[in-house]
Protein backbone atom coordinates (compact mmCIF):
# COMPACT_ATOMS: atom_id res chain seq x y z
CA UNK A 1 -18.66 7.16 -44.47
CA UNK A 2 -19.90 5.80 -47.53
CA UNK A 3 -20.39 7.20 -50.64
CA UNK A 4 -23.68 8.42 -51.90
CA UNK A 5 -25.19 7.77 -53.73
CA UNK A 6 -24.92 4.08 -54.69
CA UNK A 7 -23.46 3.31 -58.02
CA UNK A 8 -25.82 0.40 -58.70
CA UNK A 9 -29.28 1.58 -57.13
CA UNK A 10 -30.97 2.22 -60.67
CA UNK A 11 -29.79 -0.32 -63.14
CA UNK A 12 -32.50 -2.52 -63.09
CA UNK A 13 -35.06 0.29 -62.46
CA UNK A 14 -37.43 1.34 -65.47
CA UNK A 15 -36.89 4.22 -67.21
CA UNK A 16 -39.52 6.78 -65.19
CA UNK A 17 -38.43 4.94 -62.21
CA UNK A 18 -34.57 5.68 -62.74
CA UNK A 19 -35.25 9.52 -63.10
CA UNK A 20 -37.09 9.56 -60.32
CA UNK A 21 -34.26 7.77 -58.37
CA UNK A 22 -31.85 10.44 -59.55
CA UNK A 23 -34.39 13.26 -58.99
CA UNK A 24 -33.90 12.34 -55.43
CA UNK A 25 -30.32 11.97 -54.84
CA UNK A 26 -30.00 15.18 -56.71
CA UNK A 27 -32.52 16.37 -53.89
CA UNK A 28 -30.23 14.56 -51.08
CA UNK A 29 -27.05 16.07 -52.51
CA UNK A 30 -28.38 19.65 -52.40
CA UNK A 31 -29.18 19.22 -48.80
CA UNK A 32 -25.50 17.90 -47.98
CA UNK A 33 -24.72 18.64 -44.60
CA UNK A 34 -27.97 20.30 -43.75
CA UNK A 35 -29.88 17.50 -41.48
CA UNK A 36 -32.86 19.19 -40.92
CA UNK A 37 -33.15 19.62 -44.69
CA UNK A 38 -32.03 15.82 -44.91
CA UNK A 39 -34.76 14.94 -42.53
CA UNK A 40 -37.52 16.49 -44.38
CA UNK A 41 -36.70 14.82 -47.57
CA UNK A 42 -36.46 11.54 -45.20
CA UNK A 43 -39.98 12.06 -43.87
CA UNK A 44 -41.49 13.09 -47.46
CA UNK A 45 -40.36 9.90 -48.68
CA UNK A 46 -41.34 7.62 -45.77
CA UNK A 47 -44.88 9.89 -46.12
CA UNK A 48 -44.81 8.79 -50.00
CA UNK A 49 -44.23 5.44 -48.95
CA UNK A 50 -46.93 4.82 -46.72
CA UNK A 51 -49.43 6.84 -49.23
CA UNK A 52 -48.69 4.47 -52.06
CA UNK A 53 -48.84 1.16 -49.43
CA UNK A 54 -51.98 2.02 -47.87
CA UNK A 55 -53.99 2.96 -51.09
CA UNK A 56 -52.62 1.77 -54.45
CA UNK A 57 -50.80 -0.82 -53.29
CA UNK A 58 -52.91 -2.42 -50.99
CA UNK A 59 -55.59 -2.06 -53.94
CA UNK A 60 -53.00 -4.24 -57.01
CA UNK A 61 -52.51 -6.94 -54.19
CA UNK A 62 -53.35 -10.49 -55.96
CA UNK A 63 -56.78 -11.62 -55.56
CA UNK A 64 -55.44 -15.48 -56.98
CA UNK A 65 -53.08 -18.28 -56.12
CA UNK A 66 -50.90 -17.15 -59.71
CA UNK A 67 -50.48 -13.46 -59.50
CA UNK A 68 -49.78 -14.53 -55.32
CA UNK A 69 -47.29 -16.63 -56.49
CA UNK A 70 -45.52 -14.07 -58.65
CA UNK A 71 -45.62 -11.73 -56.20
CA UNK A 72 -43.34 -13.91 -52.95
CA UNK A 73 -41.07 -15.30 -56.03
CA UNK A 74 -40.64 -11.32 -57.21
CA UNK A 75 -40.06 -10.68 -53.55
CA UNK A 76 -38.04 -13.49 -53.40
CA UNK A 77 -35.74 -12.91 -56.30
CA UNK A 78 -35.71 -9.15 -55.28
CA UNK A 79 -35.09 -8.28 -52.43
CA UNK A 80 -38.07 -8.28 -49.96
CA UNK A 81 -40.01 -5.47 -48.42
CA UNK A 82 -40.07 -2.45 -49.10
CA UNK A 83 -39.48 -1.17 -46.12
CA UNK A 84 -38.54 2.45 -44.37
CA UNK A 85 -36.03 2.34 -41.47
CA UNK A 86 -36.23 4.61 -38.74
CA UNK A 87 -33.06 5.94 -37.44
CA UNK A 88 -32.55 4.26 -33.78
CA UNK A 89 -31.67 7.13 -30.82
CA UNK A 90 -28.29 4.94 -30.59
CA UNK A 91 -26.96 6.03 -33.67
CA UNK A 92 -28.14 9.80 -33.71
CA UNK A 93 -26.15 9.90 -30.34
CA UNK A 94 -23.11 8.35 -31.58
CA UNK A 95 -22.06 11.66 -32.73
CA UNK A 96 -22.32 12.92 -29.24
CA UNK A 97 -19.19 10.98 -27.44
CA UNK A 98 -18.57 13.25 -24.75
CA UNK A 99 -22.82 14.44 -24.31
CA UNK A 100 -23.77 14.53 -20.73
CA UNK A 101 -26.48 12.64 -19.90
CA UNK A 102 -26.90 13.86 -16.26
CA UNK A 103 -27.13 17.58 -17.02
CA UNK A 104 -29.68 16.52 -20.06
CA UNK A 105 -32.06 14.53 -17.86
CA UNK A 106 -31.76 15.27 -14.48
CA UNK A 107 -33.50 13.18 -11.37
CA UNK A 108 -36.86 13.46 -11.35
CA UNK A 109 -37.13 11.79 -8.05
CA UNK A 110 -36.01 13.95 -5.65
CA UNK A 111 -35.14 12.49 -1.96
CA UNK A 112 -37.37 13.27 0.87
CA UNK A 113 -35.49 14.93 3.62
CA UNK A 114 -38.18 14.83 6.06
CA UNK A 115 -41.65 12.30 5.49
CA UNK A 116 -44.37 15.16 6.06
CA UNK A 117 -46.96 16.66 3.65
CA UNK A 118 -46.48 20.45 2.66
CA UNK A 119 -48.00 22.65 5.36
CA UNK A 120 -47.72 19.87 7.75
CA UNK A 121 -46.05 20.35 10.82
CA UNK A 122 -43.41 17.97 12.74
């Protein structure tokens, strides 16, 4: 496992920015070992996320060829998207090697043993 949180996340962050950044590992740390804890810090975020996208974001997009410009060269230069990744149900059940998938999910197609309707006499 790596460690956490990354040394380098907040160098080139702005001052407000950086606090912030550290506000929230200080947040993750607390909740160490706790993933339901971890989970609801990981949906707050992804819920502050798509807040800020959908409204003020959306809003400060450029309305000119420039200020388009400097935004794909900023995206460009560093590093994309913002972007929230979901957690694929591969990895959560990684750390379930000997689960039982049978006994979790049983048939739900059961076989017919005799091709009649209920009630219906053979």
């Amino acid at each position: 496992m790596t460690d956490y949180p990354p040394g380098d996340r907040s160098d080139s962050l702005s001052k407000d920015l950086s606090q912030l950044s550290d506000l929230i590992d200080q947040a993750a740390l607390g909740r160490k070992g706790n993933s339901t804890d971890l989970l609801a810090l990981l949906r707050l975020l992804e819920r502050c996320h798509r807040d800020i996208c959908e409204t003020l974001f959306y809003e400060a997009l450029p309305d000119n060829r420039q200020h388009l410009y400097a935004l794909l060269r900023d995206i460009e230069i560093n590093g994309g998207w913002p972007y929230i990744q979901r957690m694929k149900l591969q990895a959560l059940l990684t750390n379930l090697p000997d689960f039982d998938f049978d006994t979790f999910s049983p048939s739900i197609v059961l076989p017919l043993e005799e091709d009649r309707f209920p009630g219906e006499e053979k």
